[in-house]
PDB file of N, CA and C in Angstrom:
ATOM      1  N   UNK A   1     -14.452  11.386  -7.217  1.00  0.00           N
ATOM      2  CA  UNK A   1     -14.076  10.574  -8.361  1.00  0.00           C
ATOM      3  C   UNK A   1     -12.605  10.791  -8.685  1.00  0.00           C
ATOM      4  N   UNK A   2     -11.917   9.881  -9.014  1.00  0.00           N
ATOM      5  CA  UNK A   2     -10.399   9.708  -9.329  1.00  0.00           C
ATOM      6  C   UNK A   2     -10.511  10.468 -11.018  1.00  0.00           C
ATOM      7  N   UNK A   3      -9.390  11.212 -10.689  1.00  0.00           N
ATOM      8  CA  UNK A   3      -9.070  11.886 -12.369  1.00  0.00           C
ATOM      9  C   UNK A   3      -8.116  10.650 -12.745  1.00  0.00           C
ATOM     10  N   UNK A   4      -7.729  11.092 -13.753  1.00  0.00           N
ATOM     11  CA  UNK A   4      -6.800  10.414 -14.899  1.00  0.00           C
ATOM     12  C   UNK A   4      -5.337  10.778 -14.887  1.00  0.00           C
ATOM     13  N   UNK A   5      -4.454  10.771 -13.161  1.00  0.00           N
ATOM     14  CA  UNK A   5      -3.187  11.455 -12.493  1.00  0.00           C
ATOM     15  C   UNK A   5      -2.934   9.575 -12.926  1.00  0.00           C
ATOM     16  N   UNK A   6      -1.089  10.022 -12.794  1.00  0.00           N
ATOM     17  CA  UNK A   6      -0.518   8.754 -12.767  1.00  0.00           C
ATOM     18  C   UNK A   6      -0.995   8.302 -11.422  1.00  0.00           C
ATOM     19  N   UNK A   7      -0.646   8.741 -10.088  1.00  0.00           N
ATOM     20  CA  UNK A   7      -0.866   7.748  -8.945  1.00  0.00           C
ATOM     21  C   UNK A   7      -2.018   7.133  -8.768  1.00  0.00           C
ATOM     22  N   UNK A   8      -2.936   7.331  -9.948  1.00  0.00           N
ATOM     23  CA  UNK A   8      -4.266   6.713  -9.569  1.00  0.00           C
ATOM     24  C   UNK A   8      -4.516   5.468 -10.573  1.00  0.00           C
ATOM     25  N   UNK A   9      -2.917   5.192 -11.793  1.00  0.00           N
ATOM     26  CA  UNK A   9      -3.057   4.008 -12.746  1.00  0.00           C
ATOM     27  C   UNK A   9      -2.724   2.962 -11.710  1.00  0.00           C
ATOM     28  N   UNK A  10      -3.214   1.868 -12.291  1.00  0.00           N
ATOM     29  CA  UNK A  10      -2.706   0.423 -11.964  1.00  0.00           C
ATOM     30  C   UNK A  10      -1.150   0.555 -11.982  1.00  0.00           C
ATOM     31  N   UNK A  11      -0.797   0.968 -13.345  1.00  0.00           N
ATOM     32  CA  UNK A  11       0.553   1.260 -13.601  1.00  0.00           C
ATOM     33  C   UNK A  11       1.447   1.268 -12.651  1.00  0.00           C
ATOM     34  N   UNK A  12       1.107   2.390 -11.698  1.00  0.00           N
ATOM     35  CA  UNK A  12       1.871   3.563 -11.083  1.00  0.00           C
ATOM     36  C   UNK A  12       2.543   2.562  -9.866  1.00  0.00           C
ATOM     37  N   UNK A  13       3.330   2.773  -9.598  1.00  0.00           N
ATOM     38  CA  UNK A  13       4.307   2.246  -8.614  1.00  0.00           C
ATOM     39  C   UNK A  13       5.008   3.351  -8.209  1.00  0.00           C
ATOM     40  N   UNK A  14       4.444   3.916  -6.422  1.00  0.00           N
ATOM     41  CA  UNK A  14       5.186   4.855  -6.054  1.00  0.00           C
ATOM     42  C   UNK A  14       7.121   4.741  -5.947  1.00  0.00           C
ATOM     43  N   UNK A  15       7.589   6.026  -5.489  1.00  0.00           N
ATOM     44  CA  UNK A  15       9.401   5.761  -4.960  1.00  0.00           C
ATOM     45  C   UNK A  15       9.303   6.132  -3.618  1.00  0.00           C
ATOM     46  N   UNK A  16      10.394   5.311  -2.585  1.00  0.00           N
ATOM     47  CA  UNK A  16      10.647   6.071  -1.731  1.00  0.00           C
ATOM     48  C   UNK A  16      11.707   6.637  -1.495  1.00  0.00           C
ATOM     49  N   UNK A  17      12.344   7.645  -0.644  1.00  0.00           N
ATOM     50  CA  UNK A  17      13.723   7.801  -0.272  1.00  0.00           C
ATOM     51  C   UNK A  17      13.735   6.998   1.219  1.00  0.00           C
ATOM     52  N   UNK A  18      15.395   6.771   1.202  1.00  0.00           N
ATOM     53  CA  UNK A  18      15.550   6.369   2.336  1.00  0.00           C
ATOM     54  C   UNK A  18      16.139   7.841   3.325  1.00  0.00           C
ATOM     55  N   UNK A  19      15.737   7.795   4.065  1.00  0.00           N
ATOM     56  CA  UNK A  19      16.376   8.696   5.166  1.00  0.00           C
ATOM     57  C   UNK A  19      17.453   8.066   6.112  1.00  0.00           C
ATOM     58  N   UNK A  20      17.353   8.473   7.216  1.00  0.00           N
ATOM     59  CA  UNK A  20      18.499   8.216   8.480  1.00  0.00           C
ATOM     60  C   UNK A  20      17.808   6.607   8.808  1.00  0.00           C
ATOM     61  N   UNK A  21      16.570   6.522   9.233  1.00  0.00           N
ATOM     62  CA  UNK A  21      15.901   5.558   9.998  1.00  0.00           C
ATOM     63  C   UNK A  21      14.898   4.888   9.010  1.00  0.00           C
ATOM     64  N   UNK A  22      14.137   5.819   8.184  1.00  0.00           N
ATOM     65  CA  UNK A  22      12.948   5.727   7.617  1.00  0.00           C
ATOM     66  C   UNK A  22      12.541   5.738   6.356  1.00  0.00           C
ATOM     67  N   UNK A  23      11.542   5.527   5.701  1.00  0.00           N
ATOM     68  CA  UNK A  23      11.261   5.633   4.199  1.00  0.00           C
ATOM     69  C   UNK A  23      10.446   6.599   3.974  1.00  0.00           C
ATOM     70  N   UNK A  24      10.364   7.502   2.977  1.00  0.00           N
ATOM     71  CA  UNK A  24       9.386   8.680   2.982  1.00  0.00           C
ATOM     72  C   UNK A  24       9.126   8.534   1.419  1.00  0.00           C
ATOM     73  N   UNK A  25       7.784   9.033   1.119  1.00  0.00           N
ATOM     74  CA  UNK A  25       7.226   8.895  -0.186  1.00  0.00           C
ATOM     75  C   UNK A  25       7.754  10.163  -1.252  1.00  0.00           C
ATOM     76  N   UNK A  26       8.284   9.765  -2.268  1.00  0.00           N
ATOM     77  CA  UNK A  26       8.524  11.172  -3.057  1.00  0.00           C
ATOM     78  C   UNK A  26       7.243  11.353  -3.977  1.00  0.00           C
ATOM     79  N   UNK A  27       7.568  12.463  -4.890  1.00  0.00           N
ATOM     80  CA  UNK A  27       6.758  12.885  -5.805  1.00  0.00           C
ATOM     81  C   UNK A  27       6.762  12.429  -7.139  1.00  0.00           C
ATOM     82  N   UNK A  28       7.341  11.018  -7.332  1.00  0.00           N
ATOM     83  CA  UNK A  28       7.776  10.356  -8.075  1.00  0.00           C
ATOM     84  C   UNK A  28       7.379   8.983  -8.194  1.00  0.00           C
ATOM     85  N   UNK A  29       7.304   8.293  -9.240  1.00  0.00           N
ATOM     86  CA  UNK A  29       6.914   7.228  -9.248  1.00  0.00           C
ATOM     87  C   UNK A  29       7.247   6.215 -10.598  1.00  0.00           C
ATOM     88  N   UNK A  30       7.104   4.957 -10.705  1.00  0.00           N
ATOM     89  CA  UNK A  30       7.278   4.659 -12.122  1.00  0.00           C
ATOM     90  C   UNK A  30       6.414   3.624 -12.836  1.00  0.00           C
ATOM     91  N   UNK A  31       6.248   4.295 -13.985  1.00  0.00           N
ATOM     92  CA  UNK A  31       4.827   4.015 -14.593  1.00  0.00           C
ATOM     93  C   UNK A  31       5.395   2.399 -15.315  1.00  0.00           C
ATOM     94  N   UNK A  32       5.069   1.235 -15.201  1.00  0.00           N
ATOM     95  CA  UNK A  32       5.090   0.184 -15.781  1.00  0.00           C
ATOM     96  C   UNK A  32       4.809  -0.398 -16.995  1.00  0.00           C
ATOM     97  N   UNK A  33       3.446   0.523 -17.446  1.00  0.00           N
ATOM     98  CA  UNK A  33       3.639   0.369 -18.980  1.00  0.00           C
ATOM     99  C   UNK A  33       4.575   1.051 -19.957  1.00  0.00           C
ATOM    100  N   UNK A  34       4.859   2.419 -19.541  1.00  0.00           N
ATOM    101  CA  UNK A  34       5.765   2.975 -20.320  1.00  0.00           C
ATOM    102  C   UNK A  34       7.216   2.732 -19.760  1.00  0.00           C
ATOM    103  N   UNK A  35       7.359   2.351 -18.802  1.00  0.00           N
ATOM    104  CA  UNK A  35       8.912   1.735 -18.295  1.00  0.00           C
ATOM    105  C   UNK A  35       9.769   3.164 -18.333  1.00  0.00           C
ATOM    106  N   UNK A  36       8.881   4.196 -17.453  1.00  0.00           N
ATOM    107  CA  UNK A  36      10.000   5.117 -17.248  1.00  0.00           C
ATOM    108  C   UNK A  36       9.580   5.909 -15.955  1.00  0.00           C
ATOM    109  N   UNK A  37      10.003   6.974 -15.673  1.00  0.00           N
ATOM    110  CA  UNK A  37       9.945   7.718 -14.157  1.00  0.00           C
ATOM    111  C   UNK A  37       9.220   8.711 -13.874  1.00  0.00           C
ATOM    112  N   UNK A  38       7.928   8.952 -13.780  1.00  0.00           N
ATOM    113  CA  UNK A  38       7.054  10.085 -13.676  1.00  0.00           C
ATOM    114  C   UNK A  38       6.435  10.855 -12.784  1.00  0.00           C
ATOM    115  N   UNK A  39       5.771  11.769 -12.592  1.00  0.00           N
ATOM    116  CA  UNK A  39       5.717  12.515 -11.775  1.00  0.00           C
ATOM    117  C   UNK A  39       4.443  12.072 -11.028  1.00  0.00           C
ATOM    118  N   UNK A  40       3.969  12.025 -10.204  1.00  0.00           N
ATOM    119  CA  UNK A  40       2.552  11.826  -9.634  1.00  0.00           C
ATOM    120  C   UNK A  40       1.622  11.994 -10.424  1.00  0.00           C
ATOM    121  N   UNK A  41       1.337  13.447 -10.262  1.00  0.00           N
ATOM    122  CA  UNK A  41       0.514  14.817 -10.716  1.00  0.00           C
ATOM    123  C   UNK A  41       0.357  14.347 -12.326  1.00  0.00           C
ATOM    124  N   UNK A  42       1.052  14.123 -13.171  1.00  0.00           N
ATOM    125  CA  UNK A  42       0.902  13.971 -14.693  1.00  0.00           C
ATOM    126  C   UNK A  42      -0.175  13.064 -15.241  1.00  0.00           C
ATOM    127  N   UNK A  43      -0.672  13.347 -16.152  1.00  0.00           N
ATOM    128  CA  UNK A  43      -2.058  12.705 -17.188  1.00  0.00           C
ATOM    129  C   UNK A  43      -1.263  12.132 -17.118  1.00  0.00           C
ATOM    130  N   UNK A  44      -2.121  10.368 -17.150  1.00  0.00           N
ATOM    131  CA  UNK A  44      -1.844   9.688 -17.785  1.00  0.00           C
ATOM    132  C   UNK A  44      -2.225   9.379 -18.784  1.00  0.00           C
ATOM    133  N   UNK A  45      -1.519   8.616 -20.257  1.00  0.00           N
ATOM    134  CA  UNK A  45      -1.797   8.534 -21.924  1.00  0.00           C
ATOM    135  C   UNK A  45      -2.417   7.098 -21.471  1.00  0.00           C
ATOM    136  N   UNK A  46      -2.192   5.860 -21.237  1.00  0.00           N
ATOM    137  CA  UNK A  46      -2.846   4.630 -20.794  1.00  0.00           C
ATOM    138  C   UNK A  46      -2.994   4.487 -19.400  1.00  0.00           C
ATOM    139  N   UNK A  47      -3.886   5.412 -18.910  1.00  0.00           N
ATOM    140  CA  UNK A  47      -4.769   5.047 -17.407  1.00  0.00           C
ATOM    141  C   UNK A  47      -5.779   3.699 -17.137  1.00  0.00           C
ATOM    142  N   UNK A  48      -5.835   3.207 -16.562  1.00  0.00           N
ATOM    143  CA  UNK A  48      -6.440   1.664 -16.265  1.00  0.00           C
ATOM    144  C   UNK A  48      -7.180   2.196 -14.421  1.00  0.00           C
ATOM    145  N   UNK A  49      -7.817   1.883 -14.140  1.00  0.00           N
ATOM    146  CA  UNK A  49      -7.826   2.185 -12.756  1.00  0.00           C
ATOM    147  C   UNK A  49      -7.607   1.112 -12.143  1.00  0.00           C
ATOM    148  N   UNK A  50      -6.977   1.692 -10.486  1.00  0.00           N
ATOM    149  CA  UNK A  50      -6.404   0.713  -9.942  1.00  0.00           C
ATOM    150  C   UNK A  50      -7.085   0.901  -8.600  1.00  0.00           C
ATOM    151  N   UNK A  51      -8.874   0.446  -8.671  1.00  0.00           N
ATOM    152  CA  UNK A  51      -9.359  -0.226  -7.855  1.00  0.00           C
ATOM    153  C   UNK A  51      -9.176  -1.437  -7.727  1.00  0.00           C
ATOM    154  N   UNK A  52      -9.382  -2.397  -8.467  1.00  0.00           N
ATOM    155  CA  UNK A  52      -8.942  -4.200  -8.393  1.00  0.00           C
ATOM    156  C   UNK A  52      -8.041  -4.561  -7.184  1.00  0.00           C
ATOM    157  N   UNK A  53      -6.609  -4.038  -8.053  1.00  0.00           N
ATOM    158  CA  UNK A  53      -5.439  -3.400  -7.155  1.00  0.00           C
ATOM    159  C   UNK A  53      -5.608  -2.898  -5.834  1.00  0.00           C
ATOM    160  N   UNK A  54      -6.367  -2.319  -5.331  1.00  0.00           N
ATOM    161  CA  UNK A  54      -5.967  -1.600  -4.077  1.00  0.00           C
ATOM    162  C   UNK A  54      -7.459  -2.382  -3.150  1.00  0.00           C
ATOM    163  N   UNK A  55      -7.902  -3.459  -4.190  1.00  0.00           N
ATOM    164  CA  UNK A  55      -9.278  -3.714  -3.085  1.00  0.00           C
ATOM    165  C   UNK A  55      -8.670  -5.265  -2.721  1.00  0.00           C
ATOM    166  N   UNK A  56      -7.935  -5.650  -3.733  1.00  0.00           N
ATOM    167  CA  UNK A  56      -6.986  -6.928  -3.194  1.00  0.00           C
ATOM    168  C   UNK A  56      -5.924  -6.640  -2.668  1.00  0.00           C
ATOM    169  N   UNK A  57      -5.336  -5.372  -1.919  1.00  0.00           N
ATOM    170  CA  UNK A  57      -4.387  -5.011  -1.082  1.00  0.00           C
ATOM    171  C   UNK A  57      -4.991  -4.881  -0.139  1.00  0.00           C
ATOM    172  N   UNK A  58      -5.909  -4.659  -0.052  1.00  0.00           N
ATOM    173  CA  UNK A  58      -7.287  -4.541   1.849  1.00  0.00           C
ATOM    174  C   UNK A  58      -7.867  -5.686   1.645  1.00  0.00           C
ATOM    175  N   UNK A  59      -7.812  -6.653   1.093  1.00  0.00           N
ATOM    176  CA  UNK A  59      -8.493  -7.903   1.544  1.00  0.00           C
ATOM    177  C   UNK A  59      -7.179  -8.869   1.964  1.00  0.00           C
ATOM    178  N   UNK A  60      -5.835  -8.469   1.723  1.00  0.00           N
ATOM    179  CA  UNK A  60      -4.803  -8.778   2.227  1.00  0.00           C
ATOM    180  C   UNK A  60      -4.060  -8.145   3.824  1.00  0.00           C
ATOM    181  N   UNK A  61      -4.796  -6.830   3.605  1.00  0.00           N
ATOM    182  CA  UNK A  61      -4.222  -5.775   4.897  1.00  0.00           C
ATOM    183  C   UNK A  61      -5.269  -6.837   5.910  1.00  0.00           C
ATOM    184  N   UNK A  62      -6.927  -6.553   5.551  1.00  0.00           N
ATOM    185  CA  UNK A  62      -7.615  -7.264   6.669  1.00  0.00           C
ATOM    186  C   UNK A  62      -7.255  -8.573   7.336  1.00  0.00           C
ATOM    187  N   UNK A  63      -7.171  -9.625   6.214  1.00  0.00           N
ATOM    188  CA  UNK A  63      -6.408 -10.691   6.236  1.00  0.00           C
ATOM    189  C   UNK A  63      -5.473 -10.842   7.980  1.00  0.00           C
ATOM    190  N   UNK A  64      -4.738 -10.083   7.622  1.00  0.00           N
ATOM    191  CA  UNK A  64      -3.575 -10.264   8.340  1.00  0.00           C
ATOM    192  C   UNK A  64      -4.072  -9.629   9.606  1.00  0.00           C
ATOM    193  N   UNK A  65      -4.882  -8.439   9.781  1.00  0.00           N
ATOM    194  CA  UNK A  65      -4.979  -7.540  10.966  1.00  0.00           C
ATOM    195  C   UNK A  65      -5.440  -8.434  11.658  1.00  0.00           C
ATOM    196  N   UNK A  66      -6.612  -9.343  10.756  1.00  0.00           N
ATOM    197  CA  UNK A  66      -7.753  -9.917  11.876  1.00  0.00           C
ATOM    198  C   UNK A  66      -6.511 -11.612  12.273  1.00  0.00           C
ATOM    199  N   UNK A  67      -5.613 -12.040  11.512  1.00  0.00           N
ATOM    200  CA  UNK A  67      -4.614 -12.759  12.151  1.00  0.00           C
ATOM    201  C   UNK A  67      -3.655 -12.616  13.492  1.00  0.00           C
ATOM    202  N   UNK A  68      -3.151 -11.443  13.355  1.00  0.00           N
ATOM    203  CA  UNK A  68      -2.708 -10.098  14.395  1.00  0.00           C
ATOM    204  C   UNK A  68      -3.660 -10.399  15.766  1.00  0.00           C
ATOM    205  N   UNK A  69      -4.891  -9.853  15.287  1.00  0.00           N
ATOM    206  CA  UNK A  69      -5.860 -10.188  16.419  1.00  0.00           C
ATOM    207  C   UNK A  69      -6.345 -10.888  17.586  1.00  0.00           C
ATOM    208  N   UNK A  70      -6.245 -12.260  16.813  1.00  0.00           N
ATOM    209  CA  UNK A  70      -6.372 -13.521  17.352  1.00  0.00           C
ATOM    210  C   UNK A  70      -4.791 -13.842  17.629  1.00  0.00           C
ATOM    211  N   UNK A  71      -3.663 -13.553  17.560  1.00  0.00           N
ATOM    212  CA  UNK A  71      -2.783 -13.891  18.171  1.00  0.00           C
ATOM    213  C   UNK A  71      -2.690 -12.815  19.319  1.00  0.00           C
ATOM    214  N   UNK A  72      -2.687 -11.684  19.752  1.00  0.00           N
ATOM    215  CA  UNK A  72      -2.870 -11.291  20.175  1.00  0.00           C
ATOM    216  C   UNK A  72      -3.913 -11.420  21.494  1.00  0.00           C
ATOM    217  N   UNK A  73      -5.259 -12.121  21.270  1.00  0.00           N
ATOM    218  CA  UNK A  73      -6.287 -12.229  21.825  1.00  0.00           C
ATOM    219  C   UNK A  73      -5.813 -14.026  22.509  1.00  0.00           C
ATOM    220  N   UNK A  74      -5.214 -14.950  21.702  1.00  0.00           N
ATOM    221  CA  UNK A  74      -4.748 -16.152  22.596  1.00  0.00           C
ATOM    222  C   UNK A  74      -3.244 -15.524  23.949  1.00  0.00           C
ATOM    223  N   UNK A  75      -2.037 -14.566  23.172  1.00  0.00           N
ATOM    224  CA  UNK A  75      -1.643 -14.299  24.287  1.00  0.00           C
ATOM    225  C   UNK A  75      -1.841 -13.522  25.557  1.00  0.00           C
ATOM    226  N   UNK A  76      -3.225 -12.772  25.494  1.00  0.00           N
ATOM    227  CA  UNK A  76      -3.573 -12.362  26.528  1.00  0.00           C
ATOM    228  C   UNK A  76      -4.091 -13.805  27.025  1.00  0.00           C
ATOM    229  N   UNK A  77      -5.112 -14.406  27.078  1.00  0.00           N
ATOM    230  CA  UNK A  77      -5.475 -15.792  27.269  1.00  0.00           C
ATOM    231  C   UNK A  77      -4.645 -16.581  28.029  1.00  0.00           C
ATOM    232  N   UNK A  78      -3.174 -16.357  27.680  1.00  0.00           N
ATOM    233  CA  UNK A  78      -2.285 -17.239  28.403  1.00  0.00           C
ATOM    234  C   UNK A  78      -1.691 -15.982  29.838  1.00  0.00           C
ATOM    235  N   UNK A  79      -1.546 -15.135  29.429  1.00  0.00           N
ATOM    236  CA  UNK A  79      -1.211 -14.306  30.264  1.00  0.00           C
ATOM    237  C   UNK A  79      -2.069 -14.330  31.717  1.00  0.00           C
ATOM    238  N   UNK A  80      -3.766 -14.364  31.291  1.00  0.00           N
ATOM    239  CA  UNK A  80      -4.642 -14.327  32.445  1.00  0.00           C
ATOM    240  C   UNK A  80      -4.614 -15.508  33.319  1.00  0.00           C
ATOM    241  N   UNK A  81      -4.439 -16.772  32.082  1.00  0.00           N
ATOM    242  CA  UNK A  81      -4.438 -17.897  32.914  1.00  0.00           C
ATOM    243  C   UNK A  81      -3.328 -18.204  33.779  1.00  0.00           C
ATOM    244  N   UNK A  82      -1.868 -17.480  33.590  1.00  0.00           N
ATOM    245  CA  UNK A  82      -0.697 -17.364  34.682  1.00  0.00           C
ATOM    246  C   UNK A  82      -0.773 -16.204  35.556  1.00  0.00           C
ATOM    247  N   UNK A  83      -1.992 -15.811  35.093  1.00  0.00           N
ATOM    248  CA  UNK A  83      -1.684 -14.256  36.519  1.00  0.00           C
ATOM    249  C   UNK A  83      -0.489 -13.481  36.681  1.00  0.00           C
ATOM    250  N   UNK A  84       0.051 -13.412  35.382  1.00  0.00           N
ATOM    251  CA  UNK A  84       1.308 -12.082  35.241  1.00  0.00           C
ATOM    252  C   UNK A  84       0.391 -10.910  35.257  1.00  0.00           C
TER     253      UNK A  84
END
């Protein structure tokens, strides 16, 4: 069961840093209702949970994988039918 941490509000909007190449997640984040910069780990005072949120971000991730798929699955298709 999810406690009552900021990264687990609707709110919560992680940060990243940028590195040399890459993006890496900090320990930081910023909370949207209170419009300021908080720590992961911290109670939140207005927690909301952000299942809704993260079950319409995987019906968007699937979305696309199973799009991925089928493009994927027609260019093999063309590939077999030229015998590369």
């Amino acid at each position: 069961m999810k406690t009552n941490k900021c990264k687990n509000c609707r709110f919560y909007s992680e940060h990243y840093a940028l590195r040399l190449t890459y993006f890496t997640k900090t320990n930081h984040g910023h909370c949207g209702k209170n419009r300021r910069t908080v720590n992961q780990t911290e109670n939140c005072e207005n927690f909301q949970s952000n299942e809704i949120k993260e079950a319409t971000r995987e019906r968007a991730l699937l979305a696309r994988l199973e799009f991925a798929l089928e493009c994927i699955h027609e260019i093999a298709q063309i590939l077999k039918s030229r015998k590369i």
